[in-house]
PDB file of N, CA and C in Angstrom:
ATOM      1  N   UNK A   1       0.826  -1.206   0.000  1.00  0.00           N
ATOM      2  CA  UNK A   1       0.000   0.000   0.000  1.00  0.00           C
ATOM      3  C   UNK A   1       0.865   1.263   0.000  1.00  0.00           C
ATOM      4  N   UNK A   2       1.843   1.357   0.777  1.00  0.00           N
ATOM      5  CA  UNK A   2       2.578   2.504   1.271  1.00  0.00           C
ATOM      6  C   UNK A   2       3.843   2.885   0.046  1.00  0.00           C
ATOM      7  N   UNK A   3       4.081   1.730  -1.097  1.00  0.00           N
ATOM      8  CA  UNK A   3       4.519   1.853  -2.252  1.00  0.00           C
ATOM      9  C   UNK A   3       3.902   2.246  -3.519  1.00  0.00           C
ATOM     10  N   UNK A   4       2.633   1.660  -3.275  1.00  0.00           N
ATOM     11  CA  UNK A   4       1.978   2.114  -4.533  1.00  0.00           C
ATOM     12  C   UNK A   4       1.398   3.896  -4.429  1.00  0.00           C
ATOM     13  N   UNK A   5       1.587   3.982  -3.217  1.00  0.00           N
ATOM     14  CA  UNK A   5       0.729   5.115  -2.680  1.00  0.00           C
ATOM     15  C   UNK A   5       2.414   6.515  -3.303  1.00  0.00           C
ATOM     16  N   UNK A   6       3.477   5.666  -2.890  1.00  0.00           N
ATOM     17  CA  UNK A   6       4.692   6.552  -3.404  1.00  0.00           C
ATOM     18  C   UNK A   6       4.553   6.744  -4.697  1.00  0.00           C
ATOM     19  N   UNK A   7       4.144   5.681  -5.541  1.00  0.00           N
ATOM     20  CA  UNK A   7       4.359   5.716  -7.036  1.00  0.00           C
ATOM     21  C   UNK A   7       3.461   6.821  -7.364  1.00  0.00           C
ATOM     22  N   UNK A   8       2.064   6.840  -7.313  1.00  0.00           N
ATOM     23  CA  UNK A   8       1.587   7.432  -7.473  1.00  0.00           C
ATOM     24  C   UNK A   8       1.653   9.031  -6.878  1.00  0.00           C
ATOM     25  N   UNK A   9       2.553   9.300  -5.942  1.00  0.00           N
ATOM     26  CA  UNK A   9       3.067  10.842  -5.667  1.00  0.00           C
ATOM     27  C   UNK A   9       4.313  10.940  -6.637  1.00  0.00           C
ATOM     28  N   UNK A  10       4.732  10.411  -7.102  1.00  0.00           N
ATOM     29  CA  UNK A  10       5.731  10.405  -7.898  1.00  0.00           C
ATOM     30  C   UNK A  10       7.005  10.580  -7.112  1.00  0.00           C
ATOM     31  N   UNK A  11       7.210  10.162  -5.912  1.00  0.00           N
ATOM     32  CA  UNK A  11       8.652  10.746  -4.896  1.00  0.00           C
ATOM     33  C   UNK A  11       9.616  10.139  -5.547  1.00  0.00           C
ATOM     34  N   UNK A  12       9.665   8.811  -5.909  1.00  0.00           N
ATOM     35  CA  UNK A  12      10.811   7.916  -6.439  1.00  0.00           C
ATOM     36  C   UNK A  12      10.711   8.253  -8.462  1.00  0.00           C
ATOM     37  N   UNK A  13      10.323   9.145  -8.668  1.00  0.00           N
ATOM     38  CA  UNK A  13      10.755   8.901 -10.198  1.00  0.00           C
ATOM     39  C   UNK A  13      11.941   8.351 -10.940  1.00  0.00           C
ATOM     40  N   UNK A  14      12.898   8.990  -9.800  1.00  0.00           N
ATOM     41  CA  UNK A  14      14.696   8.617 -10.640  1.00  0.00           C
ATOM     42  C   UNK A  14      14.706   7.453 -10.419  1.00  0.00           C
ATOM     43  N   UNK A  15      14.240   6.179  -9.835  1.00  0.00           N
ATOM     44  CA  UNK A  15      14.427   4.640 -10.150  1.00  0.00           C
ATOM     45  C   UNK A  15      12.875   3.865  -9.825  1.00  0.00           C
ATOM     46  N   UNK A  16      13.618   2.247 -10.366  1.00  0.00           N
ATOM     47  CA  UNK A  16      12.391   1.542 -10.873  1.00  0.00           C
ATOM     48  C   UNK A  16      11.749   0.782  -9.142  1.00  0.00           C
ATOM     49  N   UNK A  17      11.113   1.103  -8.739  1.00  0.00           N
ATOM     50  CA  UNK A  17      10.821   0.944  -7.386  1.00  0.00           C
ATOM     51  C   UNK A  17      10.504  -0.701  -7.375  1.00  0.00           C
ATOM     52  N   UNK A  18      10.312  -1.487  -8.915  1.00  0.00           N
ATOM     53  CA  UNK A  18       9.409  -2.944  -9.018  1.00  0.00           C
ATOM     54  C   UNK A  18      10.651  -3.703  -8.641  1.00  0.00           C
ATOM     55  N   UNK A  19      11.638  -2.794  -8.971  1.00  0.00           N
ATOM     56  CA  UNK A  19      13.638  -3.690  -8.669  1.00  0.00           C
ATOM     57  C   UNK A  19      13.953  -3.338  -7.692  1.00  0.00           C
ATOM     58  N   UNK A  20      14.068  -1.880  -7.026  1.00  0.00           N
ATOM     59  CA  UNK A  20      14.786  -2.041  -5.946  1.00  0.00           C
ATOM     60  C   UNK A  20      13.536  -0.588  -4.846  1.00  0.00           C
ATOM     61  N   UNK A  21      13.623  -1.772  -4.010  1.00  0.00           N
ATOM     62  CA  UNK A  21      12.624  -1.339  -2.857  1.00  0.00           C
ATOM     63  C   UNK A  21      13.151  -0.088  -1.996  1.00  0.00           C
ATOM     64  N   UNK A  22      12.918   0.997  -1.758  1.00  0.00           N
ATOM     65  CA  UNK A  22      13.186   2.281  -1.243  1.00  0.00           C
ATOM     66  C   UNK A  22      13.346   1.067   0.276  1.00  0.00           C
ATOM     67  N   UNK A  23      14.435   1.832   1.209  1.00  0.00           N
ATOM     68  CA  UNK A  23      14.439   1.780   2.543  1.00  0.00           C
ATOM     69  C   UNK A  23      13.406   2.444   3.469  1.00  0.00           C
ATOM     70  N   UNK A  24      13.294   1.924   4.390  1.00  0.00           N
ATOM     71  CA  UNK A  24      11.958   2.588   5.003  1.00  0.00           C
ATOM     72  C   UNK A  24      13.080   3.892   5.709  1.00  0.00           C
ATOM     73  N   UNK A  25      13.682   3.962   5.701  1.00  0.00           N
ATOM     74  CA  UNK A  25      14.001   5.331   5.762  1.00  0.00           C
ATOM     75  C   UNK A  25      13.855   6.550   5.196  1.00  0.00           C
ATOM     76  N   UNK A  26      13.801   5.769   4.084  1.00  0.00           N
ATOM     77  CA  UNK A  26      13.585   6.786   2.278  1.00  0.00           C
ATOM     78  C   UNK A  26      12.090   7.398   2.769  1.00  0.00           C
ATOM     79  N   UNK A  27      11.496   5.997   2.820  1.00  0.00           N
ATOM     80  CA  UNK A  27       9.623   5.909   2.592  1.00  0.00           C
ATOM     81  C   UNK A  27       9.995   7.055   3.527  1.00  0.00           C
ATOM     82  N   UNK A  28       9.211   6.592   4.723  1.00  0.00           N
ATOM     83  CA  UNK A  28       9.169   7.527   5.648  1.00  0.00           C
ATOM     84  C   UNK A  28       9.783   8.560   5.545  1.00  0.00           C
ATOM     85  N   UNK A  29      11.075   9.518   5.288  1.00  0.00           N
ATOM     86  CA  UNK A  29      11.168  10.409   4.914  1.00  0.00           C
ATOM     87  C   UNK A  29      10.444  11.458   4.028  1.00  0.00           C
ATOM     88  N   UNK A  30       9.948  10.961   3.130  1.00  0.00           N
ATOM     89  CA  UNK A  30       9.848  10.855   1.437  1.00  0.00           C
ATOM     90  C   UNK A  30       7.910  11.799   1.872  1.00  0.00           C
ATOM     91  N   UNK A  31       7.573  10.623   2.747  1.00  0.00           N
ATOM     92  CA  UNK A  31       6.253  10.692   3.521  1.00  0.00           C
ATOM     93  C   UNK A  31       5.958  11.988   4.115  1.00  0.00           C
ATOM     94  N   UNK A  32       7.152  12.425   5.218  1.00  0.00           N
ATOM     95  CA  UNK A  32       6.921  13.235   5.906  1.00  0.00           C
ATOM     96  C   UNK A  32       7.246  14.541   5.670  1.00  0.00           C
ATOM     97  N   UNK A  33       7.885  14.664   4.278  1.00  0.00           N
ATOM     98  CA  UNK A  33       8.248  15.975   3.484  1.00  0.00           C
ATOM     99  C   UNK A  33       7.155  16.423   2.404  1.00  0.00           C
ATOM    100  N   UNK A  34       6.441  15.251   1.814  1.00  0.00           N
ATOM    101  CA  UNK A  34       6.030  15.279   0.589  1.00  0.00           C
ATOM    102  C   UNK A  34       4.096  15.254   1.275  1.00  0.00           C
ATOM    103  N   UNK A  35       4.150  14.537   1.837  1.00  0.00           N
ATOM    104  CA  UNK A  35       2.627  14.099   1.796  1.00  0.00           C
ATOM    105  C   UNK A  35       1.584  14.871   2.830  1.00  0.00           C
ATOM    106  N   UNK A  36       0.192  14.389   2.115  1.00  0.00           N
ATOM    107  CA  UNK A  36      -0.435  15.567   2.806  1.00  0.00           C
ATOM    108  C   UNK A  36      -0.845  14.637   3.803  1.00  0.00           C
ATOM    109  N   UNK A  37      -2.401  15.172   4.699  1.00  0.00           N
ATOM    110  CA  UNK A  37      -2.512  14.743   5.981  1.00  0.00           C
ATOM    111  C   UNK A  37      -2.939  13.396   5.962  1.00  0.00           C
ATOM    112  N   UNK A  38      -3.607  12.686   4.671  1.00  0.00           N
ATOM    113  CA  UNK A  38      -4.101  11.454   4.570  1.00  0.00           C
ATOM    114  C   UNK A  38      -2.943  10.871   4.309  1.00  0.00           C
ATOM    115  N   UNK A  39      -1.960  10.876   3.671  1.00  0.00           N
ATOM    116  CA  UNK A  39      -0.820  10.179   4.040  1.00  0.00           C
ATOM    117  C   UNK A  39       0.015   9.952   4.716  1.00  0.00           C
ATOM    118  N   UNK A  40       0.267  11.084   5.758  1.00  0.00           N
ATOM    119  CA  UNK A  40       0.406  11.373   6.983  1.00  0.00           C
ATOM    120  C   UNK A  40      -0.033  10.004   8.012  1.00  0.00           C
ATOM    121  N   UNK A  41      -1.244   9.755   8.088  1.00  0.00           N
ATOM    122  CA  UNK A  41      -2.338   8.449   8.798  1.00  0.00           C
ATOM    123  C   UNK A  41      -2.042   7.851   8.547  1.00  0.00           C
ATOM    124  N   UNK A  42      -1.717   7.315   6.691  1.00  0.00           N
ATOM    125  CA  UNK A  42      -1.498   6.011   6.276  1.00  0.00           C
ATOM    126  C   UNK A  42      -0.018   5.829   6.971  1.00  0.00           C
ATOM    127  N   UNK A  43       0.875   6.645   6.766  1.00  0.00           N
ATOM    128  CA  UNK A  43       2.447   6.276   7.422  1.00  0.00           C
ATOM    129  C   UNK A  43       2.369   6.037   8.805  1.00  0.00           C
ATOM    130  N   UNK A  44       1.267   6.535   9.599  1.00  0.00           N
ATOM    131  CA  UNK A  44       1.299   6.001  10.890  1.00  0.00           C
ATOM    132  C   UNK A  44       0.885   4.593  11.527  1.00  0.00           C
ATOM    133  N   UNK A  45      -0.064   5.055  10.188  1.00  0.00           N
ATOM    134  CA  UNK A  45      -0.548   2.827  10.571  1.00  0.00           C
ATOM    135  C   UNK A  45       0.102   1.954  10.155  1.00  0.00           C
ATOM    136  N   UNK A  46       0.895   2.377   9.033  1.00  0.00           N
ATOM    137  CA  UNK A  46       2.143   1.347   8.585  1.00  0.00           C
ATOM    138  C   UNK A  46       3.671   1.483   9.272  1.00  0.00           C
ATOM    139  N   UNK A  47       4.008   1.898   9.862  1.00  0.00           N
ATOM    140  CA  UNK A  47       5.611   2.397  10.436  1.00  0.00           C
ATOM    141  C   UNK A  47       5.313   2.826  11.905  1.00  0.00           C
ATOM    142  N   UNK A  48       5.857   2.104  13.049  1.00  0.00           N
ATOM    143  CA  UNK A  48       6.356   2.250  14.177  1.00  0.00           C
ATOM    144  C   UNK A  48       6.315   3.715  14.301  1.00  0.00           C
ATOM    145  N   UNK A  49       5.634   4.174  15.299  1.00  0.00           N
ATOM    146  CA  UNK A  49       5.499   6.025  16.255  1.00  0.00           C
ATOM    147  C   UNK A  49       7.223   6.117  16.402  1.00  0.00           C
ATOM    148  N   UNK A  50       7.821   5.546  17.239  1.00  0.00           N
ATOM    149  CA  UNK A  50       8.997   5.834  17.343  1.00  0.00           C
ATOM    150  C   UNK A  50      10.264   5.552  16.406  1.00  0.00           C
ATOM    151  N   UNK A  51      10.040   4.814  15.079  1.00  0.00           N
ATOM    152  CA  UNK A  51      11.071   4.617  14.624  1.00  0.00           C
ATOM    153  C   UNK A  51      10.765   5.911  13.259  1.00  0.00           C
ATOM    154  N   UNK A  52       9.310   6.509  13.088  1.00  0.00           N
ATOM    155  CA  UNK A  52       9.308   7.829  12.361  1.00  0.00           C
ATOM    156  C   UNK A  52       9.436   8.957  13.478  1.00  0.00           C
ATOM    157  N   UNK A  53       9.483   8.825  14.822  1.00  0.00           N
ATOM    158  CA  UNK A  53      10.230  10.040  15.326  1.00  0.00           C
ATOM    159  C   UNK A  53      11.387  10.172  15.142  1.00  0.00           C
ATOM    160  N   UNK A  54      12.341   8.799  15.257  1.00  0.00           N
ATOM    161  CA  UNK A  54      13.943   8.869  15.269  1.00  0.00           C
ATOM    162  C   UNK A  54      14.288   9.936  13.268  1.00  0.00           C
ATOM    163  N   UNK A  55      13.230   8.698  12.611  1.00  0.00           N
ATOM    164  CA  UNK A  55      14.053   9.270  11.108  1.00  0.00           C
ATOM    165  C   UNK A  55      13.758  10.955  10.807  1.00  0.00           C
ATOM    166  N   UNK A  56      12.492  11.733  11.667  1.00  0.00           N
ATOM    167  CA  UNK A  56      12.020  13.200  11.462  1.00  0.00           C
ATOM    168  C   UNK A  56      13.393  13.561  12.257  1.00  0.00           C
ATOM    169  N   UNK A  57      13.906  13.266  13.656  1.00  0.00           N
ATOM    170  CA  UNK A  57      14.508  13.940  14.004  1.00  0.00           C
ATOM    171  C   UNK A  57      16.232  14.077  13.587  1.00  0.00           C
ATOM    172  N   UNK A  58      16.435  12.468  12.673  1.00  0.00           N
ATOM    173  CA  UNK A  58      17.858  12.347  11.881  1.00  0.00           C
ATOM    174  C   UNK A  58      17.387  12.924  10.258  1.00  0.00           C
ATOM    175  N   UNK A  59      16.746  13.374  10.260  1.00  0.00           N
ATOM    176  CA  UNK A  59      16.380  13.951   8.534  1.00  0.00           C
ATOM    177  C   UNK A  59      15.618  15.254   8.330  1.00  0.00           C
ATOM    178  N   UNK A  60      14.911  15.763   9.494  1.00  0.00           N
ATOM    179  CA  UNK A  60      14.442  16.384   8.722  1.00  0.00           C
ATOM    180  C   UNK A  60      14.056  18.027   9.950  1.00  0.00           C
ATOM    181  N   UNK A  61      14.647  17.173  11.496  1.00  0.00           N
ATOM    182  CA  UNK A  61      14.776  18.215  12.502  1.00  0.00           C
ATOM    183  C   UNK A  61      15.177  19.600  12.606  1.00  0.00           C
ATOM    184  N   UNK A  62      16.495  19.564  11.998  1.00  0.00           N
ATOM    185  CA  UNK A  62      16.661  21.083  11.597  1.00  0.00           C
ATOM    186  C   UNK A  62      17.374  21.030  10.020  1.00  0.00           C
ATOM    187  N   UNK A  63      16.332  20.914   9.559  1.00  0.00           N
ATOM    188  CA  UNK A  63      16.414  21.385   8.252  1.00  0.00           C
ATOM    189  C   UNK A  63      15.391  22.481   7.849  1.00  0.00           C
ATOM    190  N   UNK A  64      15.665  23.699   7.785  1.00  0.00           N
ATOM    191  CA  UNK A  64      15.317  25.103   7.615  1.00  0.00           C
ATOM    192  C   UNK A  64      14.321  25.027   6.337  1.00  0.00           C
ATOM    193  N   UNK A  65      14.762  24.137   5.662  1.00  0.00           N
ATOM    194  CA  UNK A  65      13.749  23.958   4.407  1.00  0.00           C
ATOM    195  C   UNK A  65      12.095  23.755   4.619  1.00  0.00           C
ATOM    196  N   UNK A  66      11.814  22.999   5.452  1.00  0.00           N
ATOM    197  CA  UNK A  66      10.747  22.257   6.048  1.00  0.00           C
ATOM    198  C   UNK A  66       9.900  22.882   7.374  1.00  0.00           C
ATOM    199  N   UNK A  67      10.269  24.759   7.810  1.00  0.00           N
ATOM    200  CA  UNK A  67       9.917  24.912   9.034  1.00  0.00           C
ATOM    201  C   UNK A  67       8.762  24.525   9.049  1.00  0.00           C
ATOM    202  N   UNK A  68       7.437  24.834   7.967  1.00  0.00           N
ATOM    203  CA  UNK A  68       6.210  24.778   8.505  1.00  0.00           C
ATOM    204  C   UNK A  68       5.760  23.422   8.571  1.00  0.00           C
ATOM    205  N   UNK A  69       6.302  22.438   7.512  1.00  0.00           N
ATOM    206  CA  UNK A  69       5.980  21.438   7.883  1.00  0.00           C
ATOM    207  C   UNK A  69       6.457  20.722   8.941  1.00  0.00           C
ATOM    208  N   UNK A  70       8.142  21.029   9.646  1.00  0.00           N
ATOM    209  CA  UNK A  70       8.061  20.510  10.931  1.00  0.00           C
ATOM    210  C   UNK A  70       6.907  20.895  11.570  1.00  0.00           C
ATOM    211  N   UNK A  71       6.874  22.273  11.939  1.00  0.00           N
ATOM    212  CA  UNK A  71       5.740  22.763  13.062  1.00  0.00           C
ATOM    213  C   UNK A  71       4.584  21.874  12.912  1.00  0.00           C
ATOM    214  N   UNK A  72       3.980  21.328  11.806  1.00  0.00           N
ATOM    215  CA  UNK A  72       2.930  20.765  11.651  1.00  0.00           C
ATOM    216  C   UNK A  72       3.002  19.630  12.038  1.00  0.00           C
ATOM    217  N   UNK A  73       3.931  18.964  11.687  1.00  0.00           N
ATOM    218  CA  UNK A  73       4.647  17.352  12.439  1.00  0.00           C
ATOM    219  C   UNK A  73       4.311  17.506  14.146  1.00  0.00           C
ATOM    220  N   UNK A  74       5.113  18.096  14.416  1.00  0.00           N
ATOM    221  CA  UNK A  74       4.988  18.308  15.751  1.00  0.00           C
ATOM    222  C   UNK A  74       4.178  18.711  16.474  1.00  0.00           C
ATOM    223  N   UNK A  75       3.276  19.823  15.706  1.00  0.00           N
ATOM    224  CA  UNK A  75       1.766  20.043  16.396  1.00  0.00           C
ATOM    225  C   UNK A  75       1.085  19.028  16.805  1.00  0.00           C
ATOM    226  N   UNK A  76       0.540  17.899  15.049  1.00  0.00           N
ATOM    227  CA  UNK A  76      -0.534  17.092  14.959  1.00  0.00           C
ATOM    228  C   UNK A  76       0.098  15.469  15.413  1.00  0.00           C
ATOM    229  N   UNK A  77       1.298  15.400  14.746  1.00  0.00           N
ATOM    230  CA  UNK A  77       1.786  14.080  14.377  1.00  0.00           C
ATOM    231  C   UNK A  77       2.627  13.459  15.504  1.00  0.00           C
ATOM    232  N   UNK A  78       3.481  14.105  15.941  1.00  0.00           N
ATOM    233  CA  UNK A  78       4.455  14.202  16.858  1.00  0.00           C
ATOM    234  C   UNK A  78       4.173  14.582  18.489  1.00  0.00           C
ATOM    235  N   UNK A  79       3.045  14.643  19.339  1.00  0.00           N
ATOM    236  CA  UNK A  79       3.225  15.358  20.294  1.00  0.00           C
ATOM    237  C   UNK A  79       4.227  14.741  21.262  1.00  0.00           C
ATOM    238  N   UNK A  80       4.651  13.646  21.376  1.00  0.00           N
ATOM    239  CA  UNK A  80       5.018  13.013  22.200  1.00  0.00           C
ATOM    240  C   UNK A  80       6.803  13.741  21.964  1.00  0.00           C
ATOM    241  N   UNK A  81       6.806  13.905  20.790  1.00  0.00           N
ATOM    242  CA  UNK A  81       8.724  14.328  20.552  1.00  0.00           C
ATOM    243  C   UNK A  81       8.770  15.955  21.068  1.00  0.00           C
ATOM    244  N   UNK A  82       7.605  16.625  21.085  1.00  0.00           N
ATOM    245  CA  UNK A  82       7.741  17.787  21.782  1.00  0.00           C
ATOM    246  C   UNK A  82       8.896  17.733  23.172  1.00  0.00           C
ATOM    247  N   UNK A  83       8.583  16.728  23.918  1.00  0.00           N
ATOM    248  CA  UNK A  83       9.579  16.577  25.307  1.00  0.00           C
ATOM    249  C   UNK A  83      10.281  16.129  24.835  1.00  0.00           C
ATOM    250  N   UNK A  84      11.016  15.879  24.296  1.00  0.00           N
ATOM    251  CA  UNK A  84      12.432  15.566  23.854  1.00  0.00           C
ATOM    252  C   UNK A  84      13.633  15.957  23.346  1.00  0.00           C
ATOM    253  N   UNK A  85      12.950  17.616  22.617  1.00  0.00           N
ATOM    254  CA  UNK A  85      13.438  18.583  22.078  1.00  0.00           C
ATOM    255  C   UNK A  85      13.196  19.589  22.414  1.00  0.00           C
ATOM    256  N   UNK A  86      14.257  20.526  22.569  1.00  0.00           N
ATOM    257  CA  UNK A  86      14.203  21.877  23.638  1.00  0.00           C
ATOM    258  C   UNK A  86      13.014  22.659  22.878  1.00  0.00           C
ATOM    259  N   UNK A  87      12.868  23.435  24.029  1.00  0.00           N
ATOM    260  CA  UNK A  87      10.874  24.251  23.114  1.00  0.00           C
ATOM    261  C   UNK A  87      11.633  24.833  22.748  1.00  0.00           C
ATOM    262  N   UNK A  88      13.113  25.682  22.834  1.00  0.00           N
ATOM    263  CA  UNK A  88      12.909  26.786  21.969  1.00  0.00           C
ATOM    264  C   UNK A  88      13.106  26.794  20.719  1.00  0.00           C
ATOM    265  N   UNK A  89      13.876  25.242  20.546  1.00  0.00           N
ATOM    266  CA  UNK A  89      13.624  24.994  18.793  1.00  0.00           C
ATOM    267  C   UNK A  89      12.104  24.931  18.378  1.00  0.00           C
ATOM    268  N   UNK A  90      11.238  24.385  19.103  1.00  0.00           N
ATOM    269  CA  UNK A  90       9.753  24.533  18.918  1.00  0.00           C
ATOM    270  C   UNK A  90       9.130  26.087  18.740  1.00  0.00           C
ATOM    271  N   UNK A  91       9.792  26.715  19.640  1.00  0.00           N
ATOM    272  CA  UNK A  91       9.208  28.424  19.537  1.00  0.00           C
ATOM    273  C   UNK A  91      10.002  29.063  17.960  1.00  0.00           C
ATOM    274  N   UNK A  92      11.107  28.373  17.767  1.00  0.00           N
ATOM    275  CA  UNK A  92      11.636  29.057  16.325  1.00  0.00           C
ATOM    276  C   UNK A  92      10.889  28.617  15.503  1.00  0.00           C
ATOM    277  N   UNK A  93      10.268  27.540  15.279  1.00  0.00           N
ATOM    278  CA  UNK A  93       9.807  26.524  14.097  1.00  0.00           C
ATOM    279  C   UNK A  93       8.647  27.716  14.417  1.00  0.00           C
ATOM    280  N   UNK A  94       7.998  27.882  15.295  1.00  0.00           N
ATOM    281  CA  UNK A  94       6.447  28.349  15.341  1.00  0.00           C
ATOM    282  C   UNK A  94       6.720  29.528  14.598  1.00  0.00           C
ATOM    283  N   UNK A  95       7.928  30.413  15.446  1.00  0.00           N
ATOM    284  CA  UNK A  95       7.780  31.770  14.579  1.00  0.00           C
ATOM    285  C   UNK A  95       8.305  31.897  13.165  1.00  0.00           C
ATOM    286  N   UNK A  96       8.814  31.079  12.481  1.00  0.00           N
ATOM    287  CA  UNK A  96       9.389  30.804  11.372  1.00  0.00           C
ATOM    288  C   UNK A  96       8.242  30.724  10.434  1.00  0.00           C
ATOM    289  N   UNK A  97       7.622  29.554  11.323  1.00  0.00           N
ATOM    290  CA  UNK A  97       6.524  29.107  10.191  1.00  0.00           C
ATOM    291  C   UNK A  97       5.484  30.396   9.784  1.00  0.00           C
ATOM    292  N   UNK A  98       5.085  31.136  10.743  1.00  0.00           N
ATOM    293  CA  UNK A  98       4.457  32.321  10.859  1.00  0.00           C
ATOM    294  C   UNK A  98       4.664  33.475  10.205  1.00  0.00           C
ATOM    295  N   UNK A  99       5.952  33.639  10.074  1.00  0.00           N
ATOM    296  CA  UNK A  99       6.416  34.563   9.178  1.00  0.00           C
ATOM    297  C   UNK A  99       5.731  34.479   7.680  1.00  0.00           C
ATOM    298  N   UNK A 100       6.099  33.113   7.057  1.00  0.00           N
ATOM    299  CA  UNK A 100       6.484  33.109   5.835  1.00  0.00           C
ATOM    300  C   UNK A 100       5.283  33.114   4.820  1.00  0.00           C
TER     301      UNK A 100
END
């Protein structure tokens, strides 16, 4: 499900996904940059709460590219990684996202 659902966002265009299977690192990444809130759900019912907190916070934590969609991660998706990470990276993401 969670492949065909990639194909059809087109995340993997540069290779043949039927030969070589994205890492669920990829997926999940791929997921949490690209997709909207219904895919969002689907990645939660398919992939471990904590092993897509570890890959948001090794991929995609402070990457400046992504403020509003962190903030949104972390609002809806994430509450639990809120304690884990200092608020005031949380208060930058908020006012970042706000700005733009």
């Amino acid at each position: 499900m969670v492949l065909k659902k990639l194909q059809s966002l087109k995340l993997f265009w540069s290779y043949d996904i039927s030969k070589h299977k994205p890492s669920d690192e990829v997926i999940v990444e791929q997921f949490l940059k690209y997709g909207d809130t219904k895919d969002l759900i689907e990645l939660f019912k398919n992939f471990d709460g904590k092993e897509i907190c570890a890959i948001w916070q090794k991929t995609m934590q402070n990457d400046n590219r992504f403020l509003r969609q962190n903030y949104f991660l972390l609002k809806f998706f994430l509450p639990k990684i809120k304690k884990t990470i200092e608020s005031t990276r949380i208060n930058k993401l908020k006012k970042l996202a706000t700005q733009h």
